[in-house]
PDB file of N, CA and C in Angstrom:
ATOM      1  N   UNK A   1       9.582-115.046-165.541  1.00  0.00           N
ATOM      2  CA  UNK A   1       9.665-113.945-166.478  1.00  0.00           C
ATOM      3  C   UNK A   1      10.645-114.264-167.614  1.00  0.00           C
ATOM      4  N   UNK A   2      11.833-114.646-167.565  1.00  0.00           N
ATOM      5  CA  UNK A   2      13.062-114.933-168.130  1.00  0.00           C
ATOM      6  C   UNK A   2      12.429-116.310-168.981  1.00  0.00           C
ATOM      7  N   UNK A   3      11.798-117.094-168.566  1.00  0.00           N
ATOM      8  CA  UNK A   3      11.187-118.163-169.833  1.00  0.00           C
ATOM      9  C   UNK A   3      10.366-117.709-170.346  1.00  0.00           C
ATOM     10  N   UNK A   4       8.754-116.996-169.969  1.00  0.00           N
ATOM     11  CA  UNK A   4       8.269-116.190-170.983  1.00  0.00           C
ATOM     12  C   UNK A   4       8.781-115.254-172.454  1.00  0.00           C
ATOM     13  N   UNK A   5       9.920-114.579-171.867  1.00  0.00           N
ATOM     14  CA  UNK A   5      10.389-113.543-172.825  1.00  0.00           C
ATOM     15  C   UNK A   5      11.230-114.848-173.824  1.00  0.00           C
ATOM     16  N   UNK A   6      11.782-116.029-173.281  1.00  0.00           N
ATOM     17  CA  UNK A   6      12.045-116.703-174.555  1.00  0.00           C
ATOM     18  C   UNK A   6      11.357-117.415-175.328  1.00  0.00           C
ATOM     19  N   UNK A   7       9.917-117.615-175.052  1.00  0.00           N
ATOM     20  CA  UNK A   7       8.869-118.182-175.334  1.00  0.00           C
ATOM     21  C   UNK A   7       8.402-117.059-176.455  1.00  0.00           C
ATOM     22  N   UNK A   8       8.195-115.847-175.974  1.00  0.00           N
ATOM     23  CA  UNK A   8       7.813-115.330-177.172  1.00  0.00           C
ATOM     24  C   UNK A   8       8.626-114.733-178.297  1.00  0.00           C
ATOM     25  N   UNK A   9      10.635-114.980-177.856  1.00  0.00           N
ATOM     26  CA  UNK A   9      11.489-114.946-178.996  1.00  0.00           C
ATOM     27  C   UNK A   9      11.197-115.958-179.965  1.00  0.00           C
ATOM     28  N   UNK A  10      10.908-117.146-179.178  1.00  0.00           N
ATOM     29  CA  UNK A  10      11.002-118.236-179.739  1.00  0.00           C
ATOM     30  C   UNK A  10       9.615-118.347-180.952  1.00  0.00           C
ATOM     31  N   UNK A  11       8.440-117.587-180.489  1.00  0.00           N
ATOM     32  CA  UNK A  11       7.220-118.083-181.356  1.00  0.00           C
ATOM     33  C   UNK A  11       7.325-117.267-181.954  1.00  0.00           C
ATOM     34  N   UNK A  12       7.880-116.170-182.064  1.00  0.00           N
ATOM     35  CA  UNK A  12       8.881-114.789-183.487  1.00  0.00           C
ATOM     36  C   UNK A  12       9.511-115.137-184.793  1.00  0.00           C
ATOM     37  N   UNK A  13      10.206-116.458-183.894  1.00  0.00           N
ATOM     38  CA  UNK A  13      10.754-117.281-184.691  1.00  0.00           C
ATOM     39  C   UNK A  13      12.470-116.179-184.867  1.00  0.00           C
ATOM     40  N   UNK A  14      12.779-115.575-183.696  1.00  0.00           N
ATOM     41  CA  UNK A  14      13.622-114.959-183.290  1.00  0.00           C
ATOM     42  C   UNK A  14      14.940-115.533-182.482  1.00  0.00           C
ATOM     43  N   UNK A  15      14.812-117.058-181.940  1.00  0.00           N
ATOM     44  CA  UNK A  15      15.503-117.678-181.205  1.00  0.00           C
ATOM     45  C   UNK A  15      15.138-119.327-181.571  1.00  0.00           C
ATOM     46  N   UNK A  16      16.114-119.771-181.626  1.00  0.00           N
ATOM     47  CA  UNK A  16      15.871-120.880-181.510  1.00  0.00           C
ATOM     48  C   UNK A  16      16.625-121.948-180.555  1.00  0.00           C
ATOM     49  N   UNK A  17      16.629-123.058-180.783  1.00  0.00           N
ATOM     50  CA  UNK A  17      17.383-124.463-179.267  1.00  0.00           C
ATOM     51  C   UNK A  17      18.838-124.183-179.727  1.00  0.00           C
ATOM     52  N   UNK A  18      19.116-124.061-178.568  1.00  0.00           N
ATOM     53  CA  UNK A  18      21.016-124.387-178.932  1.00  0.00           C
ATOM     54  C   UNK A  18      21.420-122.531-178.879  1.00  0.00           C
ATOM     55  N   UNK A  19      20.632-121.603-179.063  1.00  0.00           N
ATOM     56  CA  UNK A  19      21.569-120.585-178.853  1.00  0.00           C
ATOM     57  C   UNK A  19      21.422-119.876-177.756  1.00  0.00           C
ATOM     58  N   UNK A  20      21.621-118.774-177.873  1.00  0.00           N
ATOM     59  CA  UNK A  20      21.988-117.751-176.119  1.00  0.00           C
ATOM     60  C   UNK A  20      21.233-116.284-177.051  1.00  0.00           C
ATOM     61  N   UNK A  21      20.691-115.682-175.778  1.00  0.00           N
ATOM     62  CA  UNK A  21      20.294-114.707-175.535  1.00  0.00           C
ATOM     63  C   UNK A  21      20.178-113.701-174.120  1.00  0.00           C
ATOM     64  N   UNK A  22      20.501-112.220-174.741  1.00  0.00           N
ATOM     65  CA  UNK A  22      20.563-111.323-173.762  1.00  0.00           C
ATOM     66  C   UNK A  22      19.492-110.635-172.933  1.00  0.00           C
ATOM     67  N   UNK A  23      19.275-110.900-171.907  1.00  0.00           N
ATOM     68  CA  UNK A  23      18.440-110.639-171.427  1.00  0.00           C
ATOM     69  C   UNK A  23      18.831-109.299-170.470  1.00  0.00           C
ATOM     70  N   UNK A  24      18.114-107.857-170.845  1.00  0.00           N
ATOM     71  CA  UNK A  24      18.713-107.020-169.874  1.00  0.00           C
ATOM     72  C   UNK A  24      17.387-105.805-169.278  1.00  0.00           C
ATOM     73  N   UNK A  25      17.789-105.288-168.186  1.00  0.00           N
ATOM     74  CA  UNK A  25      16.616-104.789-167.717  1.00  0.00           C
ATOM     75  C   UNK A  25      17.260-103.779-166.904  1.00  0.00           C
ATOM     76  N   UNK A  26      16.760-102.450-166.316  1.00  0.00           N
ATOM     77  CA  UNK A  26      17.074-101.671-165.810  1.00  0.00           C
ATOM     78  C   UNK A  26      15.476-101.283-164.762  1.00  0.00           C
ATOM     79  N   UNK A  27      16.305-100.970-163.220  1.00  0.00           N
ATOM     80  CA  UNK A  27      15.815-100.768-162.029  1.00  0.00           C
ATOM     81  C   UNK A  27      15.496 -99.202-162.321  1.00  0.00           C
ATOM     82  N   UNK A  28      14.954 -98.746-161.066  1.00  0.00           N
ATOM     83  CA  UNK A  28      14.212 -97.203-161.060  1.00  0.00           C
ATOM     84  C   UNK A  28      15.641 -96.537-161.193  1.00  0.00           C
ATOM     85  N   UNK A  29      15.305 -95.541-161.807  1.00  0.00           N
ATOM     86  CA  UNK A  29      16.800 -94.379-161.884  1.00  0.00           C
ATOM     87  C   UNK A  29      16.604 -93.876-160.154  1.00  0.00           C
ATOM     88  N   UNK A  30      17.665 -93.494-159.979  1.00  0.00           N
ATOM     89  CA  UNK A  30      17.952 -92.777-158.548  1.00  0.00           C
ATOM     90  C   UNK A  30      17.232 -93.462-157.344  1.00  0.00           C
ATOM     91  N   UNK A  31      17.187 -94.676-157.398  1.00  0.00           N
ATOM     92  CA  UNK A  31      16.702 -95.552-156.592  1.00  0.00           C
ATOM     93  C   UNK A  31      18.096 -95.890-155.646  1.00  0.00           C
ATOM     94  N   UNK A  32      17.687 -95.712-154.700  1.00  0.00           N
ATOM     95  CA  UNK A  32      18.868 -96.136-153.479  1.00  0.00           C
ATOM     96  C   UNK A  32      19.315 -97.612-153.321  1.00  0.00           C
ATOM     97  N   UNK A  33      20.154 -98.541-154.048  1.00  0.00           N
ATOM     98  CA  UNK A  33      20.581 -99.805-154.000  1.00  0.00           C
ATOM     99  C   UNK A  33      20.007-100.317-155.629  1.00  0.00           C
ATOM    100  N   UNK A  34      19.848 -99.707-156.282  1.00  0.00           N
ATOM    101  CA  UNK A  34      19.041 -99.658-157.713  1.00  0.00           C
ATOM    102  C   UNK A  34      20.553-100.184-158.520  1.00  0.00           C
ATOM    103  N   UNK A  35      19.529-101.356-159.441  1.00  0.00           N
ATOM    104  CA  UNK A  35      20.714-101.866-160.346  1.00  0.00           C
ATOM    105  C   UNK A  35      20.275-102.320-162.095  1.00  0.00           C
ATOM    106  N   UNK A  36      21.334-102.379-162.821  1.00  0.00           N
ATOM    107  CA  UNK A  36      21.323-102.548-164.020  1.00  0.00           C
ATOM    108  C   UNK A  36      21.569-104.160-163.816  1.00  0.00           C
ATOM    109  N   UNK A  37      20.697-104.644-164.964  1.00  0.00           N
ATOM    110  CA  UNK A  37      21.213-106.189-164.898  1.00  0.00           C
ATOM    111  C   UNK A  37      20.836-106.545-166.206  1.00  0.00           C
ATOM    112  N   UNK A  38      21.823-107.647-166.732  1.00  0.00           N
ATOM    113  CA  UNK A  38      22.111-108.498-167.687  1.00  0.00           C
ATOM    114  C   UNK A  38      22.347-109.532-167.502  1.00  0.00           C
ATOM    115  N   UNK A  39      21.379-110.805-168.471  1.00  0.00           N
ATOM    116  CA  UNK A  39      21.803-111.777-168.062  1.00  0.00           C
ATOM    117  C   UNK A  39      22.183-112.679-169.639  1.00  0.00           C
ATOM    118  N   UNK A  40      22.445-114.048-169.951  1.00  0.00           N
ATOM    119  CA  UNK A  40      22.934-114.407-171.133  1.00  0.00           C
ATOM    120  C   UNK A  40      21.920-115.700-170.697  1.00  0.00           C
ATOM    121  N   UNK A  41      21.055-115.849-171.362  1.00  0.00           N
ATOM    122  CA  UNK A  41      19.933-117.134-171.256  1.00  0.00           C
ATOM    123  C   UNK A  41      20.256-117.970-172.452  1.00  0.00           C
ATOM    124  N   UNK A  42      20.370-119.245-171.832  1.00  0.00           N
ATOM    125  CA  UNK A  42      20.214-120.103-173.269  1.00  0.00           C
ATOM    126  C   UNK A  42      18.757-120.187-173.704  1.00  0.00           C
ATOM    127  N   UNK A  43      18.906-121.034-174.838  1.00  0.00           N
ATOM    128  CA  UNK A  43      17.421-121.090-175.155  1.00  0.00           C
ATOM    129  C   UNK A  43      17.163-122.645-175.568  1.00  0.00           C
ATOM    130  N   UNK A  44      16.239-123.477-174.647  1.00  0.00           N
ATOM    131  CA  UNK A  44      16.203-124.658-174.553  1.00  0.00           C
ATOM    132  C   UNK A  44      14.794-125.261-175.762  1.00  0.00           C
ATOM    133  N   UNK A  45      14.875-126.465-175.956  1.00  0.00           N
ATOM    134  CA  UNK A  45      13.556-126.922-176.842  1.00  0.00           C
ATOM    135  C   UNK A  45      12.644-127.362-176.217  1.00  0.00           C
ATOM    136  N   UNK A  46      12.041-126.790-175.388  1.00  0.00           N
ATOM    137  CA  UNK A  46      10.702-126.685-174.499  1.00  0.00           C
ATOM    138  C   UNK A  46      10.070-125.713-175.745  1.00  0.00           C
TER     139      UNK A  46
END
């Protein structure tokens, strides 16, 4: 999932090799063990 979404920053022409991006996503609200997450992806020249 996390290389897709830079695949299509990347063909946006939104990201390019050498920098970082935030990747963040949120779980079901009021979900029992339910979490917020963020992550900081580089972005490689693949």
């Amino acid at each position: 999932m996390n290389h897709e979404a830079i695949k299509l920053l990347k063909a946006h022409g939104l990201a390019r090799p050498g920098e970082h991006v935030i990747l963040t996503r949120g779980d079901h609200m009021n979900a029992h063990g339910g979490t917020n997450t963020m992550k900081v992806l580089a972005v490689d020249a693949e």
